[in-house]
PDB file of N, CA and C in Angstrom:
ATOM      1  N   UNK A   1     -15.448   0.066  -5.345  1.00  0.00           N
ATOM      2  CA  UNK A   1     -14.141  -0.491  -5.005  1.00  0.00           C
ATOM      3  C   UNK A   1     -13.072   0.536  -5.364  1.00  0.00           C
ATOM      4  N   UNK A   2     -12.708   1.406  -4.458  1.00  0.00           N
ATOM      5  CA  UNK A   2     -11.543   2.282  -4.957  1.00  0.00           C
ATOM      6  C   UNK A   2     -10.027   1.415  -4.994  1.00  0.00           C
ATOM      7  N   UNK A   3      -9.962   0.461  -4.617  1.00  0.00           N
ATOM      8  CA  UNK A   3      -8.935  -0.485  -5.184  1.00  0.00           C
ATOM      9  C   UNK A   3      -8.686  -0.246  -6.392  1.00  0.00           C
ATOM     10  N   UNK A   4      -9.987  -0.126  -7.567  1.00  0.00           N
ATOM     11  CA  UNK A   4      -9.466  -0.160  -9.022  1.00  0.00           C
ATOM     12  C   UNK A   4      -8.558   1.442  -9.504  1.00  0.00           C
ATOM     13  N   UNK A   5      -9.630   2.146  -8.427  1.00  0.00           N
ATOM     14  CA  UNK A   5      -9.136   3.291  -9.048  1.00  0.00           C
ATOM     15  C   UNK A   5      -7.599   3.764  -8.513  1.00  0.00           C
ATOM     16  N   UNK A   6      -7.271   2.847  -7.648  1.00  0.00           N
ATOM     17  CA  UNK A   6      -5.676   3.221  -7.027  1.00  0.00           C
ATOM     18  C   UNK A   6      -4.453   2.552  -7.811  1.00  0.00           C
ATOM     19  N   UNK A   7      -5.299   1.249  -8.638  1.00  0.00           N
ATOM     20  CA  UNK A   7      -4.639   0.459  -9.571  1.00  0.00           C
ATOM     21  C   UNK A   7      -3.861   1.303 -10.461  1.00  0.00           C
ATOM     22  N   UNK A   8      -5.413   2.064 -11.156  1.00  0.00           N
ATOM     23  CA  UNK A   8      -5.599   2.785 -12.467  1.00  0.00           C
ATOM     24  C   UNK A   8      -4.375   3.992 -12.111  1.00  0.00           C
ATOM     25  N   UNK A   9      -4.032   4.759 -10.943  1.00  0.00           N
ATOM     26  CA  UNK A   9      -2.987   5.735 -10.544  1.00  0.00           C
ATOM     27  C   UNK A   9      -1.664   4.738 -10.549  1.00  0.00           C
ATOM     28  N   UNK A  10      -1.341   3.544  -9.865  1.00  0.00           N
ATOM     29  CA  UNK A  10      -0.489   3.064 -10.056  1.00  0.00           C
ATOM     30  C   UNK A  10       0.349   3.010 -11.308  1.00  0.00           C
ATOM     31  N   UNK A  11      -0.139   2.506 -12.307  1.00  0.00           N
ATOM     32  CA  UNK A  11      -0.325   2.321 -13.875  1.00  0.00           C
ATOM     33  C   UNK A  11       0.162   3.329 -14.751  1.00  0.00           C
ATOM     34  N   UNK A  12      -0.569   4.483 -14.266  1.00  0.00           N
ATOM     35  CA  UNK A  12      -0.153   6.267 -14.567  1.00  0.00           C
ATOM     36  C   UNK A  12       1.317   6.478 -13.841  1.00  0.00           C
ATOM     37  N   UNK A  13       1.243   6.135 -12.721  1.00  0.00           N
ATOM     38  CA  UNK A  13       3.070   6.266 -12.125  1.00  0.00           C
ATOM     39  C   UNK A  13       4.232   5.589 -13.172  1.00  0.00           C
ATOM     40  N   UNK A  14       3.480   4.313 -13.118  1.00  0.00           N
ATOM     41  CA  UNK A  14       4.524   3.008 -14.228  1.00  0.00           C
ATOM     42  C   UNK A  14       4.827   3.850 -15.345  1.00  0.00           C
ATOM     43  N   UNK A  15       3.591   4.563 -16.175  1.00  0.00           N
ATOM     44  CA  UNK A  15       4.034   4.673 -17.455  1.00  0.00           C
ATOM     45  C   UNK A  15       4.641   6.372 -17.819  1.00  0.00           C
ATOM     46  N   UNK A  16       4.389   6.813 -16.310  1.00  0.00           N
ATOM     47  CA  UNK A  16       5.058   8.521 -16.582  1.00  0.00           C
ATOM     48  C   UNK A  16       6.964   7.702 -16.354  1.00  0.00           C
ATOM     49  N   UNK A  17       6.864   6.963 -15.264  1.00  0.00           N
ATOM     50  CA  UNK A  17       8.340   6.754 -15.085  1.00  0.00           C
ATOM     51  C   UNK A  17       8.832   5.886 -16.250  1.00  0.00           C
ATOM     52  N   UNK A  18       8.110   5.437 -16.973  1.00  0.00           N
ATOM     53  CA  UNK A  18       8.655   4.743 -18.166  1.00  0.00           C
ATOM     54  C   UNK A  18       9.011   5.802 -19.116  1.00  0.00           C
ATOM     55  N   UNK A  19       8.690   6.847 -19.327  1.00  0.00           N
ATOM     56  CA  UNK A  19       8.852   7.750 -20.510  1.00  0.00           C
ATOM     57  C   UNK A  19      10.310   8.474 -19.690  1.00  0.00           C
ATOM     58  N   UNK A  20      10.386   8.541 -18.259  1.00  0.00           N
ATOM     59  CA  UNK A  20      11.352   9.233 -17.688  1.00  0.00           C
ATOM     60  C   UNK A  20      12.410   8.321 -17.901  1.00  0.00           C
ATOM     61  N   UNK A  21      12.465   7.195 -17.685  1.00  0.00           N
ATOM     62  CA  UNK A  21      13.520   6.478 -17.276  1.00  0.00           C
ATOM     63  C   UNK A  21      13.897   5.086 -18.407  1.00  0.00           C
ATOM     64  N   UNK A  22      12.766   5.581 -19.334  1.00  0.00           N
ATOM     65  CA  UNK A  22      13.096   5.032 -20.518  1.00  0.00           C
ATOM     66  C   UNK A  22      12.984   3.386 -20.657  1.00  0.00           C
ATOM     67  N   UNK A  23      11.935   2.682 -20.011  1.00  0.00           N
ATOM     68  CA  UNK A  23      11.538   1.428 -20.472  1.00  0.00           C
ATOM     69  C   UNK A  23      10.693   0.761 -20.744  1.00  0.00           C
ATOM     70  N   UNK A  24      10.068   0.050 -21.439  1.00  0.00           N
ATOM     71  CA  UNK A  24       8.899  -0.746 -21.759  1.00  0.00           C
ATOM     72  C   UNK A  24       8.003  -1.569 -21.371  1.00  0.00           C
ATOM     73  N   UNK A  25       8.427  -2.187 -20.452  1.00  0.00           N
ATOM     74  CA  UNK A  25       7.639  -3.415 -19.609  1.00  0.00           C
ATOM     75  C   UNK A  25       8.081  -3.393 -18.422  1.00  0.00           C
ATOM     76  N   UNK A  26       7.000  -3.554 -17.243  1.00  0.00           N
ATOM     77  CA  UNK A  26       7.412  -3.935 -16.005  1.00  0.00           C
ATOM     78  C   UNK A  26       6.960  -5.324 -15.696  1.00  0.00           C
ATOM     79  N   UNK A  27       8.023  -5.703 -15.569  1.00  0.00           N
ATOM     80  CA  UNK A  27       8.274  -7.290 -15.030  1.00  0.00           C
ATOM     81  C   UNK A  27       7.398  -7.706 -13.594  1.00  0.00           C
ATOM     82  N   UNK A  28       7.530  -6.937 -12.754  1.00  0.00           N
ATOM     83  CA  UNK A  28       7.174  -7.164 -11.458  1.00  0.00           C
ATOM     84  C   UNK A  28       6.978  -5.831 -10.930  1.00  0.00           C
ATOM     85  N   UNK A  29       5.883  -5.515  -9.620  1.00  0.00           N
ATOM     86  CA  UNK A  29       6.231  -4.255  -8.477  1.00  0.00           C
ATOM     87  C   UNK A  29       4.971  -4.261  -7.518  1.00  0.00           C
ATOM     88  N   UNK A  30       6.087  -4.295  -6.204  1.00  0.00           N
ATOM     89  CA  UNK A  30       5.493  -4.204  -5.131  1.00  0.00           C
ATOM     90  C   UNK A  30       5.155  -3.289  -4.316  1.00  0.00           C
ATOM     91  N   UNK A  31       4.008  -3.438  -3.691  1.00  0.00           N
ATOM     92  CA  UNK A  31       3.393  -2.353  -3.062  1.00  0.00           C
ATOM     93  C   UNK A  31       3.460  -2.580  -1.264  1.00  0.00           C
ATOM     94  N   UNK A  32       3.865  -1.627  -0.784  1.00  0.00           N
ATOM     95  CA  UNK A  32       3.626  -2.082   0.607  1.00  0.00           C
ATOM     96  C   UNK A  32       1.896  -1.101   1.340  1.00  0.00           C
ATOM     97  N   UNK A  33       1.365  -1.930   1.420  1.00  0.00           N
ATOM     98  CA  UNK A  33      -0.011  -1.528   2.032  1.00  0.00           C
ATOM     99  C   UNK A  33      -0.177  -1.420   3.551  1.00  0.00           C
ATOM    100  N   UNK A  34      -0.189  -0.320   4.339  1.00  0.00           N
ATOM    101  CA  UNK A  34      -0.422  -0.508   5.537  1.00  0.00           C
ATOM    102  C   UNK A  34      -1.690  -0.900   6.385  1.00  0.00           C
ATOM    103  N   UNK A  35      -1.675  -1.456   7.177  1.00  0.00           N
ATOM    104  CA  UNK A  35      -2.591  -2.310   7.933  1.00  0.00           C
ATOM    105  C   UNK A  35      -4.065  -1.275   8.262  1.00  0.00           C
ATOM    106  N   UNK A  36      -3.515   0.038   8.914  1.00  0.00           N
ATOM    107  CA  UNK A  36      -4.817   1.139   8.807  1.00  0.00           C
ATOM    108  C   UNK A  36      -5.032   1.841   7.406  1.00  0.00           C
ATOM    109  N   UNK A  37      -4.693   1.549   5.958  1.00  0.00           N
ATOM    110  CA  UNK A  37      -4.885   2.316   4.932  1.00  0.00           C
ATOM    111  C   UNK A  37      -5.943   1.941   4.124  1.00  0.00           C
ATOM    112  N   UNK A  38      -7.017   0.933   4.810  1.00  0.00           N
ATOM    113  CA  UNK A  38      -8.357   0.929   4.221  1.00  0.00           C
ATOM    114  C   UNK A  38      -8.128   0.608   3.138  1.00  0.00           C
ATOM    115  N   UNK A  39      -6.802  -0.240   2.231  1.00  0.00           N
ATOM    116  CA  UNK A  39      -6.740  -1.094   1.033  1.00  0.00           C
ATOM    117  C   UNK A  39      -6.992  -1.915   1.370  1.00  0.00           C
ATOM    118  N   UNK A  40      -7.873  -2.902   0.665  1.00  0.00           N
ATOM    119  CA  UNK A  40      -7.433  -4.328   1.096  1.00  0.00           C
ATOM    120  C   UNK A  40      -6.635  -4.956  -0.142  1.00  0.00           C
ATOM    121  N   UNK A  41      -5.713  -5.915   0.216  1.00  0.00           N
ATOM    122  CA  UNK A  41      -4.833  -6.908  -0.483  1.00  0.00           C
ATOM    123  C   UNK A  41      -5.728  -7.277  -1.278  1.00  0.00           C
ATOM    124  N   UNK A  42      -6.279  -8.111  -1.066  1.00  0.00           N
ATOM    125  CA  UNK A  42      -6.924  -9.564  -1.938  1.00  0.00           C
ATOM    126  C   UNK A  42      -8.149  -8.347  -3.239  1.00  0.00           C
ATOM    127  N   UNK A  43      -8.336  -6.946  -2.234  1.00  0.00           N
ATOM    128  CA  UNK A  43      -9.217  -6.633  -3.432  1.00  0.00           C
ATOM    129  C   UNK A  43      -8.091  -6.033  -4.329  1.00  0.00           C
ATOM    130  N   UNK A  44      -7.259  -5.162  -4.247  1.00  0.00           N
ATOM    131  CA  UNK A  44      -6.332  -4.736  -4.834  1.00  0.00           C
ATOM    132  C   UNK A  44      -5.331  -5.941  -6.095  1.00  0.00           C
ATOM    133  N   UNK A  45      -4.684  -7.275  -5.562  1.00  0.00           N
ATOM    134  CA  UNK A  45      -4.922  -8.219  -6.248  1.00  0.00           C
ATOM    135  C   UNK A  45      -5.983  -7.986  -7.792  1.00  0.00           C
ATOM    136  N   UNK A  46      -6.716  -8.701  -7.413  1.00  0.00           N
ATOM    137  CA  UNK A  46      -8.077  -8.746  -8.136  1.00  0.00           C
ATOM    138  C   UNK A  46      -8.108  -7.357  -8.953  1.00  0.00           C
ATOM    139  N   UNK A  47      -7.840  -6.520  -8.733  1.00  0.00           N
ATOM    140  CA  UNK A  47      -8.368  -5.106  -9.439  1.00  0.00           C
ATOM    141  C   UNK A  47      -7.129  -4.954 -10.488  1.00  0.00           C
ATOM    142  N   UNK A  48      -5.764  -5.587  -9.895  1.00  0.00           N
ATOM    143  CA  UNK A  48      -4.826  -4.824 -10.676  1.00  0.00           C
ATOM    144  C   UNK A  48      -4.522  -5.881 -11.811  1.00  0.00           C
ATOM    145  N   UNK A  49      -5.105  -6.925 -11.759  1.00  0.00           N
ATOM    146  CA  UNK A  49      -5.238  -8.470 -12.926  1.00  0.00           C
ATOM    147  C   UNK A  49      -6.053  -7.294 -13.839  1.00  0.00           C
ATOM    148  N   UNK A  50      -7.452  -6.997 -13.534  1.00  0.00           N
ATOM    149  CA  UNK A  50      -8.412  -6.413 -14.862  1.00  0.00           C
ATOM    150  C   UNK A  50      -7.809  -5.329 -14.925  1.00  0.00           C
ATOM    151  N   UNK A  51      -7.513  -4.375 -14.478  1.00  0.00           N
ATOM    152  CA  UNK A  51      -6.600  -2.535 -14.845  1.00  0.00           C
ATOM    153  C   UNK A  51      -5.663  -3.088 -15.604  1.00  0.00           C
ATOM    154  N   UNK A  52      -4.772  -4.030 -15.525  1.00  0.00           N
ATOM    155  CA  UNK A  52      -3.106  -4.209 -15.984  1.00  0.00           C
ATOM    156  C   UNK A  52      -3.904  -4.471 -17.293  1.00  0.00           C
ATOM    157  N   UNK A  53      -4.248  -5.145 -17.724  1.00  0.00           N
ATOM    158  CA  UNK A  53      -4.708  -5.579 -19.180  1.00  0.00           C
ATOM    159  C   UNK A  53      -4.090  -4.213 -20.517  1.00  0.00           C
ATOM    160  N   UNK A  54      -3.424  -4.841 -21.275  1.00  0.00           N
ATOM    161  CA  UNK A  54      -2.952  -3.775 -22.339  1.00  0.00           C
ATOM    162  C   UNK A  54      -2.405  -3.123 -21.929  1.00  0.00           C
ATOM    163  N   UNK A  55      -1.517  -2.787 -20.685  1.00  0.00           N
ATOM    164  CA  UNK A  55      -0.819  -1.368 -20.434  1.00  0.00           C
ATOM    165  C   UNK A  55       0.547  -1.848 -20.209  1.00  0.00           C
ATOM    166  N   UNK A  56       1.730  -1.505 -19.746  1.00  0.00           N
ATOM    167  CA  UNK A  56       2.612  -1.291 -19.098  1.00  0.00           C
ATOM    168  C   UNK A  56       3.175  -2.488 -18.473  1.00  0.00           C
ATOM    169  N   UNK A  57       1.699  -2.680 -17.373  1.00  0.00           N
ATOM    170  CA  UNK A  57       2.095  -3.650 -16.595  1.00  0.00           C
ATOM    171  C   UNK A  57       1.252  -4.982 -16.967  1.00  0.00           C
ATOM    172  N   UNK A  58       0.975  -5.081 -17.831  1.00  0.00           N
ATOM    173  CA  UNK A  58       0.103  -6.444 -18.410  1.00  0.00           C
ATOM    174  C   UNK A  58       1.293  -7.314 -18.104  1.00  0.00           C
ATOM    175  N   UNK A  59       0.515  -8.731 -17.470  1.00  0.00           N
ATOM    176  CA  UNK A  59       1.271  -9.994 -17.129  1.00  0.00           C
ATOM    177  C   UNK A  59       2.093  -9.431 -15.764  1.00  0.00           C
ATOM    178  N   UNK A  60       2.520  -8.354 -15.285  1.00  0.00           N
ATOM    179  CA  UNK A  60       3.463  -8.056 -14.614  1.00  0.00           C
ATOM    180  C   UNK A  60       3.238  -8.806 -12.773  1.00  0.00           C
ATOM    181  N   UNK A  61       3.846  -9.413 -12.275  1.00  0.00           N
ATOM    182  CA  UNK A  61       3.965 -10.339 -11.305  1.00  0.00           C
ATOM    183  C   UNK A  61       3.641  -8.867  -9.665  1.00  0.00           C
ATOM    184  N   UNK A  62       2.462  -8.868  -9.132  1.00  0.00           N
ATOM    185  CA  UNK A  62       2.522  -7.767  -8.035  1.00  0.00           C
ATOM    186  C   UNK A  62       2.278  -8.762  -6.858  1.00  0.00           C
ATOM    187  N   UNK A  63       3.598  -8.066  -6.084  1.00  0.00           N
ATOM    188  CA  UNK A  63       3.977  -8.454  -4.696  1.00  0.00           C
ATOM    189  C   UNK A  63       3.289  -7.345  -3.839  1.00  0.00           C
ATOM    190  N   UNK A  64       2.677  -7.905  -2.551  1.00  0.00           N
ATOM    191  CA  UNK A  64       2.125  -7.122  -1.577  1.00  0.00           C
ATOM    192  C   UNK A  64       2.616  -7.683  -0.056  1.00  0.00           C
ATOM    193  N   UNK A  65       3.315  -6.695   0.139  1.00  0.00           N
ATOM    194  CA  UNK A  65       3.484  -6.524   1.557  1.00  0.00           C
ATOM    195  C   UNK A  65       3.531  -5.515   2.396  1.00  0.00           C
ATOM    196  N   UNK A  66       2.536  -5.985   3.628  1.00  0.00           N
ATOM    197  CA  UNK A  66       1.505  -5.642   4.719  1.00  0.00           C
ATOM    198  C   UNK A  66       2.387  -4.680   5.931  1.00  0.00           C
ATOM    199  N   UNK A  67       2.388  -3.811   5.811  1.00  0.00           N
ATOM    200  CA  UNK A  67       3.127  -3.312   7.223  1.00  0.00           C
ATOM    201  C   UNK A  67       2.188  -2.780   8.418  1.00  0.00           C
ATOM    202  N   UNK A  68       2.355  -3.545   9.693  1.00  0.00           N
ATOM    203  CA  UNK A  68       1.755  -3.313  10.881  1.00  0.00           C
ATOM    204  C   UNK A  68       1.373  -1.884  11.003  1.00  0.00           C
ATOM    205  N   UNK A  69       0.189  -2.110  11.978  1.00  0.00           N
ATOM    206  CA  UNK A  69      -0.356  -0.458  12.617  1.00  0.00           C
ATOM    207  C   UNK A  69       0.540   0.129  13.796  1.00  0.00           C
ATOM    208  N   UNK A  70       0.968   0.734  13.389  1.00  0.00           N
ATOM    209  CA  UNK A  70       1.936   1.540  14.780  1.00  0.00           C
ATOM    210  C   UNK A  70       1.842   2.875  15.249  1.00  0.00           C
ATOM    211  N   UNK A  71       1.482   2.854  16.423  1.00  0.00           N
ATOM    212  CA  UNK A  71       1.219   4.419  17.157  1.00  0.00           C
ATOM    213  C   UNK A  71       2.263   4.401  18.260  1.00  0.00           C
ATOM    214  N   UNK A  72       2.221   5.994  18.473  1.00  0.00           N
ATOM    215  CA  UNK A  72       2.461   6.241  20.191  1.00  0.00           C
ATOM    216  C   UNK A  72       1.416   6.744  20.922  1.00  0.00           C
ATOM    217  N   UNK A  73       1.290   6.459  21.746  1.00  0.00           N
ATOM    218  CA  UNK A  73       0.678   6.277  22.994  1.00  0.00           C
ATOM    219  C   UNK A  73       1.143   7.292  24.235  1.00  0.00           C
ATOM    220  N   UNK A  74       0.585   8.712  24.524  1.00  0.00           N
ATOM    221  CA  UNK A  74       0.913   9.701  25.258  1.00  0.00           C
ATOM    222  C   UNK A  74       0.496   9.004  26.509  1.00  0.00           C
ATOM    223  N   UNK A  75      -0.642   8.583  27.156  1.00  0.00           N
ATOM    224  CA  UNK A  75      -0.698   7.885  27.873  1.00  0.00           C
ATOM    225  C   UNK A  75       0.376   6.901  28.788  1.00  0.00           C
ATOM    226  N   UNK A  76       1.034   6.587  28.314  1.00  0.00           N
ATOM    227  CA  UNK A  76       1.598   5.576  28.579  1.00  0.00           C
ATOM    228  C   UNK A  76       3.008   5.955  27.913  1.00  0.00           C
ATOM    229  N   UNK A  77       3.500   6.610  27.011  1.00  0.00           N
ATOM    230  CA  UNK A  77       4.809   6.582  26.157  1.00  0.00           C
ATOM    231  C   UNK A  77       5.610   6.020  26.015  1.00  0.00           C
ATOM    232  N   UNK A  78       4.893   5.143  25.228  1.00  0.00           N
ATOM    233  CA  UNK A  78       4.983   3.938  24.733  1.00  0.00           C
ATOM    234  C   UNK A  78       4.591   3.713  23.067  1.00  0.00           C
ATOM    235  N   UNK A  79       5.126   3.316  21.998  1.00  0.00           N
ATOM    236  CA  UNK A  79       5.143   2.730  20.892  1.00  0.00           C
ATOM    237  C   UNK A  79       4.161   1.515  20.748  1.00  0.00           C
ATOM    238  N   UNK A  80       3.480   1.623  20.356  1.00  0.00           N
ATOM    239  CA  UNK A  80       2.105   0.029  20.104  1.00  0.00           C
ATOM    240  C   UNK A  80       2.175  -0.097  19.336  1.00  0.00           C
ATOM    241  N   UNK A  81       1.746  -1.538  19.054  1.00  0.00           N
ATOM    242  CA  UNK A  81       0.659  -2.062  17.674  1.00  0.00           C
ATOM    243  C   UNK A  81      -0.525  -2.254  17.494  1.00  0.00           C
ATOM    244  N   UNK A  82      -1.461  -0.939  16.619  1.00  0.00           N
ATOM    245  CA  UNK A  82      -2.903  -1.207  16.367  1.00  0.00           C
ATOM    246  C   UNK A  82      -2.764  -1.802  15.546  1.00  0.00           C
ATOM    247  N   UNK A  83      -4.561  -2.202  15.546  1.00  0.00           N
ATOM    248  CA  UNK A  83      -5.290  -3.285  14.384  1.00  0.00           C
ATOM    249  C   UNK A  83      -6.053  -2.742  13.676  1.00  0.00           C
ATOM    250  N   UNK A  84      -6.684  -1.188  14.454  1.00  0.00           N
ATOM    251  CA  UNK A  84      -7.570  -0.110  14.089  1.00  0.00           C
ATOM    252  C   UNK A  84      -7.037   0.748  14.167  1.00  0.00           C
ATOM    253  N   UNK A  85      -7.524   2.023  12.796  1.00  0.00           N
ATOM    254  CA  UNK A  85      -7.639   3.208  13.095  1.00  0.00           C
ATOM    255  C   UNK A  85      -7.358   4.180  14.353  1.00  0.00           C
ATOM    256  N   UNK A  86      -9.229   3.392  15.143  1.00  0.00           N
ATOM    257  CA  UNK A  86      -9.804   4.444  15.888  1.00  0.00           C
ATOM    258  C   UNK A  86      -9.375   3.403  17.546  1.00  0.00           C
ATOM    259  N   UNK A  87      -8.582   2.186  17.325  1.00  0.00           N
ATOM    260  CA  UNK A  87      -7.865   1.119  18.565  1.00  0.00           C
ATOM    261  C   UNK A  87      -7.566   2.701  19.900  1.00  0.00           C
ATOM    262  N   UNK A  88      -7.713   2.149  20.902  1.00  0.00           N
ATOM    263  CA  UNK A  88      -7.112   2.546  22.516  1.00  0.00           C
ATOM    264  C   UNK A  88      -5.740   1.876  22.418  1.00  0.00           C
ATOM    265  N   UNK A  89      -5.304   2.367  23.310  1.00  0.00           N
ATOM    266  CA  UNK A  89      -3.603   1.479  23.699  1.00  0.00           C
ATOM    267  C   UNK A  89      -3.999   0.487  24.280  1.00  0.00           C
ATOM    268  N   UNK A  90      -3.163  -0.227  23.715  1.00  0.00           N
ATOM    269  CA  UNK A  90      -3.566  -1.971  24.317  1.00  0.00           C
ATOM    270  C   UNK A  90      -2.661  -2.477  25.587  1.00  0.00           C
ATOM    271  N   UNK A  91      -2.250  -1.266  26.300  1.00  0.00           N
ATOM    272  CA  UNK A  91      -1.544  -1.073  27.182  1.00  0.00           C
ATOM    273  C   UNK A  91      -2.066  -0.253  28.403  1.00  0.00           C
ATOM    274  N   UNK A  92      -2.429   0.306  27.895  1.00  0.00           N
ATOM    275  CA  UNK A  92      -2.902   1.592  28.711  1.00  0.00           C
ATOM    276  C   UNK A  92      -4.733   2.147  28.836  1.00  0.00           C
ATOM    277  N   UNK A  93      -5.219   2.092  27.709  1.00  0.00           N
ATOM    278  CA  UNK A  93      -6.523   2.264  27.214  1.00  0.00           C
ATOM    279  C   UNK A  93      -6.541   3.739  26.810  1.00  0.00           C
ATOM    280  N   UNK A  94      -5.332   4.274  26.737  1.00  0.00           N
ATOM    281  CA  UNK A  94      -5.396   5.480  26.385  1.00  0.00           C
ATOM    282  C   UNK A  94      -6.114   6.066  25.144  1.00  0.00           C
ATOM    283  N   UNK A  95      -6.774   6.968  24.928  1.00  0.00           N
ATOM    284  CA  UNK A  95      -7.135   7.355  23.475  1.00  0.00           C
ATOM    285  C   UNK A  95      -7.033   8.812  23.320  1.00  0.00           C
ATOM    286  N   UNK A  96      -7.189   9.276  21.942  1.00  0.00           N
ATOM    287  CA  UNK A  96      -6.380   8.560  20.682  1.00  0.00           C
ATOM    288  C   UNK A  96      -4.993   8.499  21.052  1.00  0.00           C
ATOM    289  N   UNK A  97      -4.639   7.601  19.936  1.00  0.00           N
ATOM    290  CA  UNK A  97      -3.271   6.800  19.405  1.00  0.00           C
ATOM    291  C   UNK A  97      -2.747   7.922  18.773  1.00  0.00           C
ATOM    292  N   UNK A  98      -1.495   8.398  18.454  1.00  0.00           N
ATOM    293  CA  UNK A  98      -1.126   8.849  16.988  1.00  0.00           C
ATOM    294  C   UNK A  98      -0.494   8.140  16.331  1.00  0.00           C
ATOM    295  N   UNK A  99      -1.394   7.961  15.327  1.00  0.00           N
ATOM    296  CA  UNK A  99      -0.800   6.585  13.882  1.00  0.00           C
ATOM    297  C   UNK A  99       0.765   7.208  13.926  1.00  0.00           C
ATOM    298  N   UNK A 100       1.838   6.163  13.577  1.00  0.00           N
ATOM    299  CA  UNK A 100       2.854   6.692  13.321  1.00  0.00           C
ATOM    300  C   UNK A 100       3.696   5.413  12.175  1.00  0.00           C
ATOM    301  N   UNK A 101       2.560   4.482  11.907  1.00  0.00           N
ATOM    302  CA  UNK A 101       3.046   4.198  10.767  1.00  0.00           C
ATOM    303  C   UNK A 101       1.539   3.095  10.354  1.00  0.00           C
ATOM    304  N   UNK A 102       1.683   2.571   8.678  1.00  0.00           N
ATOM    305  CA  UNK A 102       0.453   1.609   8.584  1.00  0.00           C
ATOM    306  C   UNK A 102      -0.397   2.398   8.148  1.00  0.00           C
ATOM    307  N   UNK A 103      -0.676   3.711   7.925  1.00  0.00           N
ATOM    308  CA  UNK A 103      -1.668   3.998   7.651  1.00  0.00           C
ATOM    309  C   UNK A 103      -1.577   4.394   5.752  1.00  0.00           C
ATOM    310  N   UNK A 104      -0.391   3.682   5.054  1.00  0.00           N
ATOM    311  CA  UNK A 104      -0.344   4.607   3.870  1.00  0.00           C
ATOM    312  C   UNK A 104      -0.249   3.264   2.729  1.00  0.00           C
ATOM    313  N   UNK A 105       0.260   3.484   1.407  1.00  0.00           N
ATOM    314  CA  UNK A 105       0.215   2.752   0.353  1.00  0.00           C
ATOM    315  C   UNK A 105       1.398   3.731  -0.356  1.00  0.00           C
ATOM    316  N   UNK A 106       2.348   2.347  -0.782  1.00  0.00           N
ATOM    317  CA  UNK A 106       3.207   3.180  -1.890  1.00  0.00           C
ATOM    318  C   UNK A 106       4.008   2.112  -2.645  1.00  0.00           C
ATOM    319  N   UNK A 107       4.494   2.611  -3.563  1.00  0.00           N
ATOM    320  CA  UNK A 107       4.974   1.263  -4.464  1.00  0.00           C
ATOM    321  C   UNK A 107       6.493   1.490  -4.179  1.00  0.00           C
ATOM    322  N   UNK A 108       6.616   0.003  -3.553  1.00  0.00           N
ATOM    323  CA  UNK A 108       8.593  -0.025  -2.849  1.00  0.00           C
ATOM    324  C   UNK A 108       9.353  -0.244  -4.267  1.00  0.00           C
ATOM    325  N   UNK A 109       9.302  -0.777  -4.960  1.00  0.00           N
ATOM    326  CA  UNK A 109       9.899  -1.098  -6.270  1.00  0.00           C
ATOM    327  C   UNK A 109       9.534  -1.396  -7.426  1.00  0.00           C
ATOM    328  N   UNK A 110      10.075  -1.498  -8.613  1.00  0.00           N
ATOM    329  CA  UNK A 110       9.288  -2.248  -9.757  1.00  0.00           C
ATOM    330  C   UNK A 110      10.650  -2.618 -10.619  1.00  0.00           C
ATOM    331  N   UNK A 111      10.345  -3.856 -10.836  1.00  0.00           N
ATOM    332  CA  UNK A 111      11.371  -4.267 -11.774  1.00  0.00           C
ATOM    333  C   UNK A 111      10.659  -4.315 -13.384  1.00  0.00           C
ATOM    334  N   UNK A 112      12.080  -3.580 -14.079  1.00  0.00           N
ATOM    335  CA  UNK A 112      11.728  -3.790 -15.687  1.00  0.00           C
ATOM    336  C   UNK A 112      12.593  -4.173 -16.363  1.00  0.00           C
ATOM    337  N   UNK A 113      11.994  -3.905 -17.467  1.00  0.00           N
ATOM    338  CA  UNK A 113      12.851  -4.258 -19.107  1.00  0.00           C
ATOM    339  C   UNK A 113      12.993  -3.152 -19.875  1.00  0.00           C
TER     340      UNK A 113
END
C-alpha cells in the first residue's frame, strides 16, 4: 500500500513546515487527489489514522478532495474528461490523451495551532 508511505511524506512536510513556520499541532489538512494519480481515498484515509499516531498530526481532521481527469484531445481539439490514464477521447476515439490535469496529489491547506 504506498498510501502509507505517501502519508509518512505528508507528515515529514507538516513537521519541516512546523519548525519553519513555527507551530505545534495541525488541526486539520486537505489533500486534493486526482482522479488518474493511482491514490485511492478510502486507502489513504485508513493509512493516515495509523501514520498520524504520535506525530504532528495525531487526531488531526483530513479532508479529501477528488479532482476530475482532464486531457486534450489533438484529435478533435477539444478539452475532455477521462476516467483513465490510458481512456481514448470520448469524443473522438482519438489516442493518446494528454493528461492535463488529475493526475497528481498535493496538500491544498492545513490548518494549525
Amino acid at each position: 500500500m504506498h498510501e502509507m508511505s505517501l502519508c509518512e511524506s505528508i507528515i515529514g512536510i507538516a513537521e519541516e513546515q512546523a519548525s519553519v513556520q513555527h507551530f505545534s499541532k495541525v488541526k486539520s489538512i486537505r489533500l486534493e487527489i486526482g482522479k488518474l494519480s493511482c491514490v485511492q481515498a478510502d486507502a489513504m484515509a485508513f493509512a493516515f489514522d495509523a501514520v498520524a499516531k504520535n506525530t504532528i498530526l495525531d487526531g488531526a481532521r483530513l479532508e479529501i478532495d477528488e479532482v476530475p481527469g482532464k486531457g486534450w484531445c489533438a484529435g478533435c481539439s477539444t478539452e475532455v474528461e477521462i476516467n483513465q490514464r490510458y481512456d481514448g477521447c470520448p469524443l473522438c476515439e482519438y489516442y493518446p490523451i494528454e493528461i492535463r490535469q488529475g493526475d497528481a496529489m498535493r496538500i491544498k491547506d492545513m490548518e494549525v495551532e
